[in-house]
PDB file of N, CA and C in Angstrom:
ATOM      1  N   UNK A   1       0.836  -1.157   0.000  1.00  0.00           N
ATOM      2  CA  UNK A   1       0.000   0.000   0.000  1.00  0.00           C
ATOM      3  C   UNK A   1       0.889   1.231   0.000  1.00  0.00           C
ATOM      4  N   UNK A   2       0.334   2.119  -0.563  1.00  0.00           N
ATOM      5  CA  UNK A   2       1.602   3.733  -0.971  1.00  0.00           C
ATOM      6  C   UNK A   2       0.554   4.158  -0.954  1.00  0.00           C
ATOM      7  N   UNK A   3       1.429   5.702  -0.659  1.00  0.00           N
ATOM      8  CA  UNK A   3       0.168   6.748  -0.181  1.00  0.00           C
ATOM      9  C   UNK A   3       0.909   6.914   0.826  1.00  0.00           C
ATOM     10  N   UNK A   4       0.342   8.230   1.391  1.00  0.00           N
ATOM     11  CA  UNK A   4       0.181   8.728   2.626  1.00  0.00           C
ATOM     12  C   UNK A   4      -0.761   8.326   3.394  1.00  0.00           C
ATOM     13  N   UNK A   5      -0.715   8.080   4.962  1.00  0.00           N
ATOM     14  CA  UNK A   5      -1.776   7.183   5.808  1.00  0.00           C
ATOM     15  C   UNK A   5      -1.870   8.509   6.520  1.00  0.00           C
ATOM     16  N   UNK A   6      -3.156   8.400   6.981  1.00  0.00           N
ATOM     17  CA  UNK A   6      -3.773   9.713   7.777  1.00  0.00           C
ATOM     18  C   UNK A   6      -3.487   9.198   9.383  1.00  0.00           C
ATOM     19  N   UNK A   7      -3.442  10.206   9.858  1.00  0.00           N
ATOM     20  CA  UNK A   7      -2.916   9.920  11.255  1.00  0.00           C
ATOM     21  C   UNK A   7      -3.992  10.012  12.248  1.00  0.00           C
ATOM     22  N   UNK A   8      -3.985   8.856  12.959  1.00  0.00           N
ATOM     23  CA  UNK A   8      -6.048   9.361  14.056  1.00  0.00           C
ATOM     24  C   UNK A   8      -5.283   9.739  15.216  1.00  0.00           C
ATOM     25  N   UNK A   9      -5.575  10.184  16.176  1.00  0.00           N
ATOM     26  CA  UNK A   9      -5.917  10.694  16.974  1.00  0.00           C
ATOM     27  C   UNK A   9      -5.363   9.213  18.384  1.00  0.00           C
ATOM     28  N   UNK A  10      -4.469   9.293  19.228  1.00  0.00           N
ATOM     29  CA  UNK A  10      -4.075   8.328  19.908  1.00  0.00           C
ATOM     30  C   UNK A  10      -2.989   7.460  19.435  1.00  0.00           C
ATOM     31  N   UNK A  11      -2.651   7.656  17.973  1.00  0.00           N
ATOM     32  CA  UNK A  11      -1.837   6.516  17.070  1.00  0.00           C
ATOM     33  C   UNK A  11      -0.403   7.083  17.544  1.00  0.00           C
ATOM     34  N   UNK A  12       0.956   6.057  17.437  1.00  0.00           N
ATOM     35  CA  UNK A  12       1.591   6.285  18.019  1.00  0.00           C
ATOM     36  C   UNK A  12       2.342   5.889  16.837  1.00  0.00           C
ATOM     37  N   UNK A  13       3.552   7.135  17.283  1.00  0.00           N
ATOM     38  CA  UNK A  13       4.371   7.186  15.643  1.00  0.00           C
ATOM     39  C   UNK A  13       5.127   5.961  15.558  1.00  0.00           C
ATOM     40  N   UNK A  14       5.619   5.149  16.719  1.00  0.00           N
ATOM     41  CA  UNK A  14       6.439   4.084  15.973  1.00  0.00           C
ATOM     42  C   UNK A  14       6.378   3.263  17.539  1.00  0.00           C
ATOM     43  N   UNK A  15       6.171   1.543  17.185  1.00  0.00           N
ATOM     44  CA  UNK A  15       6.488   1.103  18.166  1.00  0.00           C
ATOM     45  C   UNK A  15       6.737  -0.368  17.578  1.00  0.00           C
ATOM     46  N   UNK A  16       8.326  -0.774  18.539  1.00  0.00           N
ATOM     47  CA  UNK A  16       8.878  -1.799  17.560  1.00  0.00           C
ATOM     48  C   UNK A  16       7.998  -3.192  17.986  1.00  0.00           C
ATOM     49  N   UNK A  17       7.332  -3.622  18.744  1.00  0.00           N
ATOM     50  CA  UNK A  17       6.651  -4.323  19.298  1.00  0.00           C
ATOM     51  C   UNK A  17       5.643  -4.608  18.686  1.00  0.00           C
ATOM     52  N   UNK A  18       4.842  -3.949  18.429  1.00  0.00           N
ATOM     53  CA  UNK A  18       3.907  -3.929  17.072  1.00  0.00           C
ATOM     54  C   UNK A  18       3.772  -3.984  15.605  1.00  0.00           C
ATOM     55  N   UNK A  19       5.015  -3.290  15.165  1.00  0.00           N
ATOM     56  CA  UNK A  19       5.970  -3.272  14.310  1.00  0.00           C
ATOM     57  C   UNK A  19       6.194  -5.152  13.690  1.00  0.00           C
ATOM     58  N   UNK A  20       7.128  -5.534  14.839  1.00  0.00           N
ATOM     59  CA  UNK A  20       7.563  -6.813  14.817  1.00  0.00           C
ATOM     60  C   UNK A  20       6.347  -7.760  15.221  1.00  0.00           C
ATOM     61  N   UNK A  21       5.345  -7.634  15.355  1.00  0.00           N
ATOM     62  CA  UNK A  21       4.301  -8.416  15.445  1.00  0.00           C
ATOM     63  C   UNK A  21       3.560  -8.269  14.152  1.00  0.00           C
ATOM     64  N   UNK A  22       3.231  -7.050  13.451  1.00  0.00           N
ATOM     65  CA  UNK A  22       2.885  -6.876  12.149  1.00  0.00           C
ATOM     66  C   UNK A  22       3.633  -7.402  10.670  1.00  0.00           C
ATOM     67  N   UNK A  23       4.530  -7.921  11.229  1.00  0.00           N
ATOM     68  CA  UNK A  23       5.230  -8.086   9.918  1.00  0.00           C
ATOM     69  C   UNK A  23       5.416  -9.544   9.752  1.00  0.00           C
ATOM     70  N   UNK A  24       5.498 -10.398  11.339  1.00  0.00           N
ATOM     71  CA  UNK A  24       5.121 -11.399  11.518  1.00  0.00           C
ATOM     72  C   UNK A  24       3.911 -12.179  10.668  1.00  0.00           C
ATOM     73  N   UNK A  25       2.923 -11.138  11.177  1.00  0.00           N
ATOM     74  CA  UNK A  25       1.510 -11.938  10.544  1.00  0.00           C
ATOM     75  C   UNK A  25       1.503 -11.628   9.113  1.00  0.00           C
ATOM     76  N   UNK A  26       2.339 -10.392   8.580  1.00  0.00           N
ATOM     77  CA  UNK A  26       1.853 -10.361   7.016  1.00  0.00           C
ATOM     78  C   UNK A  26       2.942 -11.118   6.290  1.00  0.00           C
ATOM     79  N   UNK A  27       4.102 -11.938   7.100  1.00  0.00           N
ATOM     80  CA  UNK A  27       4.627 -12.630   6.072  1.00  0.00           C
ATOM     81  C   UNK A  27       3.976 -14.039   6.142  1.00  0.00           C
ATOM     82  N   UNK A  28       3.480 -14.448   7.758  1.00  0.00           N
ATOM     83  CA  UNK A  28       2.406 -15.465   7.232  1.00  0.00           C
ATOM     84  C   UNK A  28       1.042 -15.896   6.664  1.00  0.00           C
ATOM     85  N   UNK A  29       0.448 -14.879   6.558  1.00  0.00           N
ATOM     86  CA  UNK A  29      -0.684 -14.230   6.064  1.00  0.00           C
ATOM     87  C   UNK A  29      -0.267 -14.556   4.110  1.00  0.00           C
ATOM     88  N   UNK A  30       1.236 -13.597   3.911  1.00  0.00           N
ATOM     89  CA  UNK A  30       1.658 -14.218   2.400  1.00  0.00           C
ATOM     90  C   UNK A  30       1.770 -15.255   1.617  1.00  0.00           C
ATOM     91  N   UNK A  31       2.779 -15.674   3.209  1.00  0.00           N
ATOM     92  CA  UNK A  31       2.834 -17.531   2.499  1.00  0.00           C
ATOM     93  C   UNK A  31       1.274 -18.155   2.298  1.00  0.00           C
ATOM     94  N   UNK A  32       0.324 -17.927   3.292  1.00  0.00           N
ATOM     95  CA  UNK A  32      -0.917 -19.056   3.078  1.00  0.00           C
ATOM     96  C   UNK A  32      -1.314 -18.353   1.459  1.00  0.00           C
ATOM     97  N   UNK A  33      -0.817 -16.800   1.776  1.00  0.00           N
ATOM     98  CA  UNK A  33      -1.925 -16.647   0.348  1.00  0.00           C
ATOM     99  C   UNK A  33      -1.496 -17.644  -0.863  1.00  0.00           C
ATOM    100  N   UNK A  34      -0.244 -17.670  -0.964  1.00  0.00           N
ATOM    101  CA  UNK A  34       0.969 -18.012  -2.134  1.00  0.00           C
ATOM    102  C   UNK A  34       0.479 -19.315  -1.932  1.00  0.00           C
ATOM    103  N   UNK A  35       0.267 -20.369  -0.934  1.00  0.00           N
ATOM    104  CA  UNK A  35      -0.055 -21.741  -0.649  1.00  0.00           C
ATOM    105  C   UNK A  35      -1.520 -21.513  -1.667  1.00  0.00           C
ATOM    106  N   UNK A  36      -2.048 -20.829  -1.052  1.00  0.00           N
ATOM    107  CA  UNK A  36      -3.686 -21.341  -1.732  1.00  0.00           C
ATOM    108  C   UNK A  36      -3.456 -21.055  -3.462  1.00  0.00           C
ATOM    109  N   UNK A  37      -2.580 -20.450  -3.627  1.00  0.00           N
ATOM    110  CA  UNK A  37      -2.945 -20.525  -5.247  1.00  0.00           C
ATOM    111  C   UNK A  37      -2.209 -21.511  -5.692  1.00  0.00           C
ATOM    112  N   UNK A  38      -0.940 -21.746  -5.156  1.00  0.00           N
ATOM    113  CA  UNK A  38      -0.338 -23.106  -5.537  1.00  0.00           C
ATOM    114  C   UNK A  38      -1.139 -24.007  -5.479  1.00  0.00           C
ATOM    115  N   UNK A  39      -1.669 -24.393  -4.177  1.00  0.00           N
ATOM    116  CA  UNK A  39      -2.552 -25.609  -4.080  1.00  0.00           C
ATOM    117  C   UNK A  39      -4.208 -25.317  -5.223  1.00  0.00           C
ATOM    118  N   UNK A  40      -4.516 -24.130  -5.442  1.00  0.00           N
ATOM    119  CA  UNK A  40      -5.594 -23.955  -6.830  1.00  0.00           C
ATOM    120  C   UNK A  40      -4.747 -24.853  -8.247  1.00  0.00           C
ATOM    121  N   UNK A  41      -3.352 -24.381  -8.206  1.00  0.00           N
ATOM    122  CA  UNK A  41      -2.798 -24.517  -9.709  1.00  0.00           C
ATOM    123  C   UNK A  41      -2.741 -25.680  -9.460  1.00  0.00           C
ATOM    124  N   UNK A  42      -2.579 -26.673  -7.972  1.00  0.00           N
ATOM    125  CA  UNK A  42      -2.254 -27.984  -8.324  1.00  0.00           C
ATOM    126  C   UNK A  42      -3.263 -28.900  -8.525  1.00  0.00           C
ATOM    127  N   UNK A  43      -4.381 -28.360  -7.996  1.00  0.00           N
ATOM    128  CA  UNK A  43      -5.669 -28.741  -8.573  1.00  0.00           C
ATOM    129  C   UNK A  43      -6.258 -28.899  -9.598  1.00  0.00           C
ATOM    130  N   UNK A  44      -6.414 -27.375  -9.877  1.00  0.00           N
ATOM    131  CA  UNK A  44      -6.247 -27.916 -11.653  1.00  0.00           C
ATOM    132  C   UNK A  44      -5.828 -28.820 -12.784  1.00  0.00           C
ATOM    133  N   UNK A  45      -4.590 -28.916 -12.070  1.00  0.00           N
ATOM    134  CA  UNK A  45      -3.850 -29.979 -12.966  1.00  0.00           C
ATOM    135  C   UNK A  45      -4.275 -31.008 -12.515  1.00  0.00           C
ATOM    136  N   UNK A  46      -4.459 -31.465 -11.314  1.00  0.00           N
ATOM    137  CA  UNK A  46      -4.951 -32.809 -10.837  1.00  0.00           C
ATOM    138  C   UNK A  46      -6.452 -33.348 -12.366  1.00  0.00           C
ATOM    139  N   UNK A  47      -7.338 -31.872 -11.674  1.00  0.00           N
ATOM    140  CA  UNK A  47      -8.146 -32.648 -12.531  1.00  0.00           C
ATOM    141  C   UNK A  47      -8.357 -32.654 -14.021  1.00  0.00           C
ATOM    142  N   UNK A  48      -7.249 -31.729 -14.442  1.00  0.00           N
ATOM    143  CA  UNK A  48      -6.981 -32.259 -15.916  1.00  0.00           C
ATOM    144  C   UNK A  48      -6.316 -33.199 -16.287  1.00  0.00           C
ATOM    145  N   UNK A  49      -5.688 -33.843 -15.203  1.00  0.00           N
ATOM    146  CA  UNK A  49      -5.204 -35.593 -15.611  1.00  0.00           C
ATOM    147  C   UNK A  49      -5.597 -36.211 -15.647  1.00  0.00           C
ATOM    148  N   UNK A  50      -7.129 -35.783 -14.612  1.00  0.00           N
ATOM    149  CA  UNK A  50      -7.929 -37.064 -14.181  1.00  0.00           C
ATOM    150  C   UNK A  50      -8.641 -36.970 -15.912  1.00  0.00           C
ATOM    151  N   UNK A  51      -9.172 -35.948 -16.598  1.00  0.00           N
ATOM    152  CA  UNK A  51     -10.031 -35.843 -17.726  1.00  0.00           C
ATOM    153  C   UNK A  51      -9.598 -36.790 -18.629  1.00  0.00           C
ATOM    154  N   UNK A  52      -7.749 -36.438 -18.914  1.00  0.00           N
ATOM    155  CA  UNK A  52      -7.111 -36.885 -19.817  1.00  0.00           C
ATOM    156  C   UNK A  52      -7.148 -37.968 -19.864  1.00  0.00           C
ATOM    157  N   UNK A  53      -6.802 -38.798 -19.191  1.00  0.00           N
ATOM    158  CA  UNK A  53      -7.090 -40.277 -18.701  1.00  0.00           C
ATOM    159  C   UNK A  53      -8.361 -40.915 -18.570  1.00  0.00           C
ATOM    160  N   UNK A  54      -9.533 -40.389 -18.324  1.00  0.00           N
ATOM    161  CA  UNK A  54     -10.859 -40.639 -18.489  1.00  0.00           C
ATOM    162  C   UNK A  54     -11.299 -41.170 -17.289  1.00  0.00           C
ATOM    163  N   UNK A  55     -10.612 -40.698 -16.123  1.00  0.00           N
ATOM    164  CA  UNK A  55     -10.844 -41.619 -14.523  1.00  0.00           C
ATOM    165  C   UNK A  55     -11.709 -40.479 -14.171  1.00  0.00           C
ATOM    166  N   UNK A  56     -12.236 -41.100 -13.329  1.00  0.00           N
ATOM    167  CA  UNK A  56     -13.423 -40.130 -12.350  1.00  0.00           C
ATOM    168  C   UNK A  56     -13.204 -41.036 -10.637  1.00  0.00           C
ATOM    169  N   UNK A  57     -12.626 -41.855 -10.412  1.00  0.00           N
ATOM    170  CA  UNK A  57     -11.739 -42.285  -9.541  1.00  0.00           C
ATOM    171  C   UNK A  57     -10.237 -43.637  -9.766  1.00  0.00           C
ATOM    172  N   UNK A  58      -9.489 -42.870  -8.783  1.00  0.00           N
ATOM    173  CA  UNK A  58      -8.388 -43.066  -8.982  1.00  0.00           C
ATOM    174  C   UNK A  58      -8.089 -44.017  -7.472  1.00  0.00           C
ATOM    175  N   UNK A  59      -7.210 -44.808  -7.478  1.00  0.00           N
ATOM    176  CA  UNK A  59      -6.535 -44.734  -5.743  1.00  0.00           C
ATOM    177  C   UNK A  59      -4.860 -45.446  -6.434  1.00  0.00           C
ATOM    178  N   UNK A  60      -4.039 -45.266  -5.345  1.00  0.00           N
ATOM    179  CA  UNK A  60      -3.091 -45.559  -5.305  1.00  0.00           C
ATOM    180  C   UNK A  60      -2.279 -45.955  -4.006  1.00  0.00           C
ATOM    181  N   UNK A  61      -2.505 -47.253  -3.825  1.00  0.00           N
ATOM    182  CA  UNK A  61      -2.184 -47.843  -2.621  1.00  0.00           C
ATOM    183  C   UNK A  61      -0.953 -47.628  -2.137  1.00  0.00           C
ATOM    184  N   UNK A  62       0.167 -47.364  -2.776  1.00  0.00           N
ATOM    185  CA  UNK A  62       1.063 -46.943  -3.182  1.00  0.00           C
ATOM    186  C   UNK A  62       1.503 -45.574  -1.922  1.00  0.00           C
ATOM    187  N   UNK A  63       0.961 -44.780  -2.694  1.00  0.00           N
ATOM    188  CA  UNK A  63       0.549 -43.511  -2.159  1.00  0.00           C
ATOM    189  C   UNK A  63      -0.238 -43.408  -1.068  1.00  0.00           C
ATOM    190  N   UNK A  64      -1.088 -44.020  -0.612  1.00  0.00           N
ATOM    191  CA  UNK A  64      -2.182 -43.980   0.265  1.00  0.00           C
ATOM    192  C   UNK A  64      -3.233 -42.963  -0.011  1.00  0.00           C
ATOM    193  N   UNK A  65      -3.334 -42.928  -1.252  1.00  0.00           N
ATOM    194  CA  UNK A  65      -4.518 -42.222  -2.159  1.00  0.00           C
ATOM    195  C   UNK A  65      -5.642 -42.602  -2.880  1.00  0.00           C
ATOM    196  N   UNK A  66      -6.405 -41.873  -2.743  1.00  0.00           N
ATOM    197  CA  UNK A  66      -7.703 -42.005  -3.452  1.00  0.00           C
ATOM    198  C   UNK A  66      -8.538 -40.562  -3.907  1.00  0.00           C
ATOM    199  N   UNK A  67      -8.246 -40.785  -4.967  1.00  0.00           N
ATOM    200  CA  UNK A  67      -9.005 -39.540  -6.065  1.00  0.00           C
ATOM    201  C   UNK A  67     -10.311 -39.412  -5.868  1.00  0.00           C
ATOM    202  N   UNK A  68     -11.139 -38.761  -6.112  1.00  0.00           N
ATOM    203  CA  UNK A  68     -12.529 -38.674  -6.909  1.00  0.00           C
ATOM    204  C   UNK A  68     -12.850 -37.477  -7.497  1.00  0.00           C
ATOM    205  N   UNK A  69     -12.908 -37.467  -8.571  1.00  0.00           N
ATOM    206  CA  UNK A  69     -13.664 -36.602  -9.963  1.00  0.00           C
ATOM    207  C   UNK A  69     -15.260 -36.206  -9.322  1.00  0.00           C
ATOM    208  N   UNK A  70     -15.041 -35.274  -8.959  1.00  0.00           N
ATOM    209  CA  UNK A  70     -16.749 -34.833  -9.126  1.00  0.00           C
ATOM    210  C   UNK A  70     -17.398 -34.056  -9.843  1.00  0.00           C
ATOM    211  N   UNK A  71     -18.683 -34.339 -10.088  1.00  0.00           N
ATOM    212  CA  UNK A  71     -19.083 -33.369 -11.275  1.00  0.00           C
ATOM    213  C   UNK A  71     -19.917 -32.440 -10.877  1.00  0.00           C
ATOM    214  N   UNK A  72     -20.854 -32.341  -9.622  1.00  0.00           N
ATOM    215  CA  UNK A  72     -21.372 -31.052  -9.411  1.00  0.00           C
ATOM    216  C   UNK A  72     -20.350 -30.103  -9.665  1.00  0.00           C
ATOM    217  N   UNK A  73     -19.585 -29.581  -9.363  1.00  0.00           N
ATOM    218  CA  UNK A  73     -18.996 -28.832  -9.697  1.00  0.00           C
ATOM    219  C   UNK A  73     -17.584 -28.715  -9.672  1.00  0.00           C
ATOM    220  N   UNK A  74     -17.217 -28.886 -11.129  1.00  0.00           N
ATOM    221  CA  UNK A  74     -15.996 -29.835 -11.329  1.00  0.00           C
ATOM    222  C   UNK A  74     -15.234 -29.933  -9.942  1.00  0.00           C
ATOM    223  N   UNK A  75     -14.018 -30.558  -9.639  1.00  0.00           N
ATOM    224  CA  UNK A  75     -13.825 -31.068  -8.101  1.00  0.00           C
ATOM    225  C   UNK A  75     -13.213 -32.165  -7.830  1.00  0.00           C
ATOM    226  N   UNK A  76     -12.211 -32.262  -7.127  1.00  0.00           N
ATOM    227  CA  UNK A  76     -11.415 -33.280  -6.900  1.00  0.00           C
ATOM    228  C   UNK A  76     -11.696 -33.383  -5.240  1.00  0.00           C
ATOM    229  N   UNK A  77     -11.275 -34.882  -4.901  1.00  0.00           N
ATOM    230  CA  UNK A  77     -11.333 -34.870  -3.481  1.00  0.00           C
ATOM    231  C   UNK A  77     -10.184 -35.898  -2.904  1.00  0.00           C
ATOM    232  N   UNK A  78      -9.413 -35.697  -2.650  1.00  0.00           N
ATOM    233  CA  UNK A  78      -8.061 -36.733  -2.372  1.00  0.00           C
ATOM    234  C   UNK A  78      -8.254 -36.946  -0.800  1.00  0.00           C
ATOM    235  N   UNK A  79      -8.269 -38.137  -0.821  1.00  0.00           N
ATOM    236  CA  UNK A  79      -8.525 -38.561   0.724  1.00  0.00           C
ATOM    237  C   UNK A  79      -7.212 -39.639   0.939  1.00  0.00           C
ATOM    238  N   UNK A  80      -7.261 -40.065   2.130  1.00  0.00           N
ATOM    239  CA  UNK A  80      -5.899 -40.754   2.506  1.00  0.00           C
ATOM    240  C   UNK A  80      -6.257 -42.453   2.533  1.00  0.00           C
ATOM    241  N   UNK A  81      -6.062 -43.537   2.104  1.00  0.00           N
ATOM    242  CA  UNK A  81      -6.736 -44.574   2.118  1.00  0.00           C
ATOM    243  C   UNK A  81      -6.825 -45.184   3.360  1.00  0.00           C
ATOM    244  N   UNK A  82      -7.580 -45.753   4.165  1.00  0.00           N
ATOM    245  CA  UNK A  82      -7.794 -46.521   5.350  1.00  0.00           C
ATOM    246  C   UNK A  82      -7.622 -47.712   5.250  1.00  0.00           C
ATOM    247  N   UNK A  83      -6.376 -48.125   5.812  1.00  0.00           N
ATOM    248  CA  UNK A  83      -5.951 -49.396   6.183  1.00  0.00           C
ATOM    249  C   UNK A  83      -6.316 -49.773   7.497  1.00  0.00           C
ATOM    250  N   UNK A  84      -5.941 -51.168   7.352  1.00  0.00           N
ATOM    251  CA  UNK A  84      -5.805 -52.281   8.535  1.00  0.00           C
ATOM    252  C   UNK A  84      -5.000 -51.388   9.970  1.00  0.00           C
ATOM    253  N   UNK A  85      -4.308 -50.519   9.600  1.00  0.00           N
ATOM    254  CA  UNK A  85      -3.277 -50.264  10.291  1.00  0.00           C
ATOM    255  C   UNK A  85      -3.580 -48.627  11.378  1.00  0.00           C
ATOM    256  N   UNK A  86      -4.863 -48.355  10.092  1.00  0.00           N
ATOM    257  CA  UNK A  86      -5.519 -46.572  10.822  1.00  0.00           C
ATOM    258  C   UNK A  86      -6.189 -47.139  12.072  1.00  0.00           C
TER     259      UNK A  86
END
């Protein structure tokens, strides 16, 4: 944000405590943002593999995965597979 910030009434010109607590939350505040679009882009691709391939479920025991293609509104749902062992 640029610009000039208007000054209210009680605000205090500098305090490193707040400061260092603010910068805290907006670099983690960044990363989740940066996470959620990664995890959008990886979605996407998920379910354009699933198209390409013609699956509407997948699992991979392997992995401990299980796909599903949904179609209300296109949609993937990756769940963790349940073994003997959960």
């Amino acid at each position: 944000m640029t610009g000039s910030t208007e000054k209210f009434e009680g605000m205090e010109e500098h305090n490193d405590e707040v400061t260092k607590a603010a910068v805290k939350y907006r670099k983690a505040r960044d990363t989740r943002m940066d996470m959620n679009r990664k995890e959008a882009d990886r979605k996407s691709e998920l379910i354009e593999q699933m198209k390409k391939h013609e699956l509407t479920v997948y699992e991979d025991s392997d992995e401990n995965l299980l796909v599903e293609l949904t179609e209300i509104e296109v949609n993937v749902k990756v769940k963790k597979l349940e073994t003997e062992e959960d």
